[in-house]
Protein backbone atom coordinates (compact mmCIF):
# COMPACT_ATOMS: atom_id res chain seq x y z
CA UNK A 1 16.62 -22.94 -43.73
CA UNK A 2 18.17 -19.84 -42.65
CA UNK A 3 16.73 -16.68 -43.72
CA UNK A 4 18.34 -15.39 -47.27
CA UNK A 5 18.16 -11.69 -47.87
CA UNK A 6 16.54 -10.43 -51.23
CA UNK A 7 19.52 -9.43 -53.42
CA UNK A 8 21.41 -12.21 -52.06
CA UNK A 9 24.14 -13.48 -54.90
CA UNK A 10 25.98 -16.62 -56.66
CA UNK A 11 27.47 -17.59 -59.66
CA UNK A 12 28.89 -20.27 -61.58
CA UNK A 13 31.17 -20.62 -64.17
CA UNK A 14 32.25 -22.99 -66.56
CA UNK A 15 34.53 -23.40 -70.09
CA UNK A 16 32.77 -24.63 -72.81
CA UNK A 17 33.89 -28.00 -74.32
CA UNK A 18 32.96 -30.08 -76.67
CA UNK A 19 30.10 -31.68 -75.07
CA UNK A 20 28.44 -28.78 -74.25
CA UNK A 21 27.27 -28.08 -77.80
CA UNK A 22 24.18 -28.36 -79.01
CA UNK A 23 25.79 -30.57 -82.16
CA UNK A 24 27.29 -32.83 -79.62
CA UNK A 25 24.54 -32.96 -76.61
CA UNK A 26 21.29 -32.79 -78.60
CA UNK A 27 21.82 -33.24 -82.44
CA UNK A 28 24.45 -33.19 -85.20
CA UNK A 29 22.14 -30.91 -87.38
CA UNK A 30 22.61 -28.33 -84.99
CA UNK A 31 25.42 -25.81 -85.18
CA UNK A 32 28.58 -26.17 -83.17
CA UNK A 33 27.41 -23.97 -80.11
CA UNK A 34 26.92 -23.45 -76.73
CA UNK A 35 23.22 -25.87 -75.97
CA UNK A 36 20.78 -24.34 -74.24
CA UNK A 37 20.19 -27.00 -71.73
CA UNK A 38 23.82 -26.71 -70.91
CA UNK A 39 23.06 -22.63 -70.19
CA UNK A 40 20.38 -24.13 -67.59
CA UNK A 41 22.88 -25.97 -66.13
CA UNK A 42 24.95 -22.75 -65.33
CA UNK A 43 22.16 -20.58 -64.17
CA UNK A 44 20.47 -23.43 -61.74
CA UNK A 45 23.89 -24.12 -60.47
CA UNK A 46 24.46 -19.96 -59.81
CA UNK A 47 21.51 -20.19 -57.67
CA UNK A 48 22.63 -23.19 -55.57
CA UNK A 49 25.40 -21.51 -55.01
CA UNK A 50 23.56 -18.29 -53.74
CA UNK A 51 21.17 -20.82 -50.90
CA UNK A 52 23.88 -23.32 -50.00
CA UNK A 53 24.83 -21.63 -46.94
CA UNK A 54 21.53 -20.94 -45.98
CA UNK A 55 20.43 -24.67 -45.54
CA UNK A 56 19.93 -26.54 -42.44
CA UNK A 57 21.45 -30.24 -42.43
CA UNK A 58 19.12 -32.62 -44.28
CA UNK A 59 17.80 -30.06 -46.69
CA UNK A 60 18.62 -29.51 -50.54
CA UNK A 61 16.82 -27.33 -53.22
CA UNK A 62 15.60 -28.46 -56.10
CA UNK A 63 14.32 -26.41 -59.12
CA UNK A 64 10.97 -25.83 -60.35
CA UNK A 65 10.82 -23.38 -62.65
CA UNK A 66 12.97 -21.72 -65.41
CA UNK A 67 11.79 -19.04 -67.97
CA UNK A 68 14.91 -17.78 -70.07
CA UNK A 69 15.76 -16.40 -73.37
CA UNK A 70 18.99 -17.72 -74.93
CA UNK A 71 20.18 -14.81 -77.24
CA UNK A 72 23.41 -15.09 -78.22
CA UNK A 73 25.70 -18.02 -79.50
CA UNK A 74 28.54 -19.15 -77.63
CA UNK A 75 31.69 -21.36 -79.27
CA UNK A 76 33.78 -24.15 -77.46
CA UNK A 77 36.45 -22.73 -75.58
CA UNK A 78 34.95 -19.40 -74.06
CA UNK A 79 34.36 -19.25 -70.17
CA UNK A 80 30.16 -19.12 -69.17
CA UNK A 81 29.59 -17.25 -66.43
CA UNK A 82 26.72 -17.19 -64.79
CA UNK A 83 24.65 -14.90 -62.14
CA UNK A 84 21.62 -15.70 -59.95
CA UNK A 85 20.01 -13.03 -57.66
CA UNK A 86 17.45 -13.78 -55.08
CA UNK A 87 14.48 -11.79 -56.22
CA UNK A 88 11.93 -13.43 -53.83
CA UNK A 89 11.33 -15.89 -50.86
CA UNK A 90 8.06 -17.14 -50.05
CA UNK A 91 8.27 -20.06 -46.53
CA UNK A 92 10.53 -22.40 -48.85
CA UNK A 93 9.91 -20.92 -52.40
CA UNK A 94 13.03 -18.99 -53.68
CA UNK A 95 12.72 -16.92 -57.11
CA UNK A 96 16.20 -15.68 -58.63
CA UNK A 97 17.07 -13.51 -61.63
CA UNK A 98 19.40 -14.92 -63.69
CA UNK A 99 21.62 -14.14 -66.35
CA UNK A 100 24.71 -15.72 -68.10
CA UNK A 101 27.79 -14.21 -70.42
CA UNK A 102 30.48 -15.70 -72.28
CA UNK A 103 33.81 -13.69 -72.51
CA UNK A 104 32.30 -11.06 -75.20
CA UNK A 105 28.41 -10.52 -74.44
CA UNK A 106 25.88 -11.55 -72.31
CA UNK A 107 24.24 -14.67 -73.76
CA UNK A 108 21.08 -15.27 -71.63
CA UNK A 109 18.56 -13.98 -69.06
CA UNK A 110 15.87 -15.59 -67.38
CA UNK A 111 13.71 -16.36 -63.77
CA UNK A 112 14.42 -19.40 -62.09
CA UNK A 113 12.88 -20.65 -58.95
CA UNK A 114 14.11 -23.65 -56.28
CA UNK A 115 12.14 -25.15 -53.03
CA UNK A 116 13.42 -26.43 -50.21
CA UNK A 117 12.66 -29.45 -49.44
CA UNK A 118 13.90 -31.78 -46.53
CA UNK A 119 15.86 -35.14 -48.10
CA UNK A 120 14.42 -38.07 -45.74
CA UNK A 121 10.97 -36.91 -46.79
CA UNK A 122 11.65 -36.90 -50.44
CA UNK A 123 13.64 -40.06 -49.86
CA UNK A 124 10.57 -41.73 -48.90
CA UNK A 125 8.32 -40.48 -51.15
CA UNK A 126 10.38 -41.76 -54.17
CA UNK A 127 10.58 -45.27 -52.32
CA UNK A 128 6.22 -45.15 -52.03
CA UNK A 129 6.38 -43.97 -55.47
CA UNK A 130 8.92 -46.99 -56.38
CA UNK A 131 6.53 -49.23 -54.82
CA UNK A 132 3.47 -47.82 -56.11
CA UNK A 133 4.51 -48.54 -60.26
């Protein structure tokens, strides 16, 4: 990997449809909103868009962490937009701020933290692990 400068940003964006909302992903108790998980989805996908670049060939990033706070309620049919800043890089640890908005507010803020990790190696550590259970 490439050196990535603290302050380094992405984002990603996405309308929100029908199965996005919590009623629809998780359970039909639940109000006809924006589901958290889905907000996740947003914000990890910001911050691979802020190291992509940065990778050498046969490397990825996977997540590892996430600490947010989902405050505000977001219907079907508003854009999500979300922001990750690289607040930290430690060897091939990466720790981002992140925050999201739909069209009227901002509707969550949070850490979030990838590694980088080289794919043939993980590739064969699944198939030991495949073999192993």
């Amino acid at each position: 990997m490439r050196p990535i400068r603290i302050g380094t940003k992405g984002h990603f964006e996405l309308v929100v449809e029908p199965r996005h909302l919590a009623n629809q992903f998780k359970d039909v108790i639940l109000p006809p909103v924006f589901a958290t998980p889905m907000m996740v989805l947003v914000m990890e996908n910001a911050a691979l868009n802020v190291v992509r670049e940065f990778l050498d060939s046969g490397e990825a990033v996977l997540g590892t962490r996430i600490d947010l706070r989902h405050v505000a309620a977001t219907p079907v049919g508003h854009r999500v937009r979300a922001e990750a800043e690289v607040v930290r890089v430690e060897e091939k640890h990466i720790e981002f701020r992140v925050a999201a908005w739909d069209e009227v507010e901002e509707i969550g803020r949070g850490i979030h933290e990838r590694m980088v990790v080289n794919l043939r190696r993980m590739k064969d550590r699944l198939a030991n692990k495949r073999h192993m259970g």
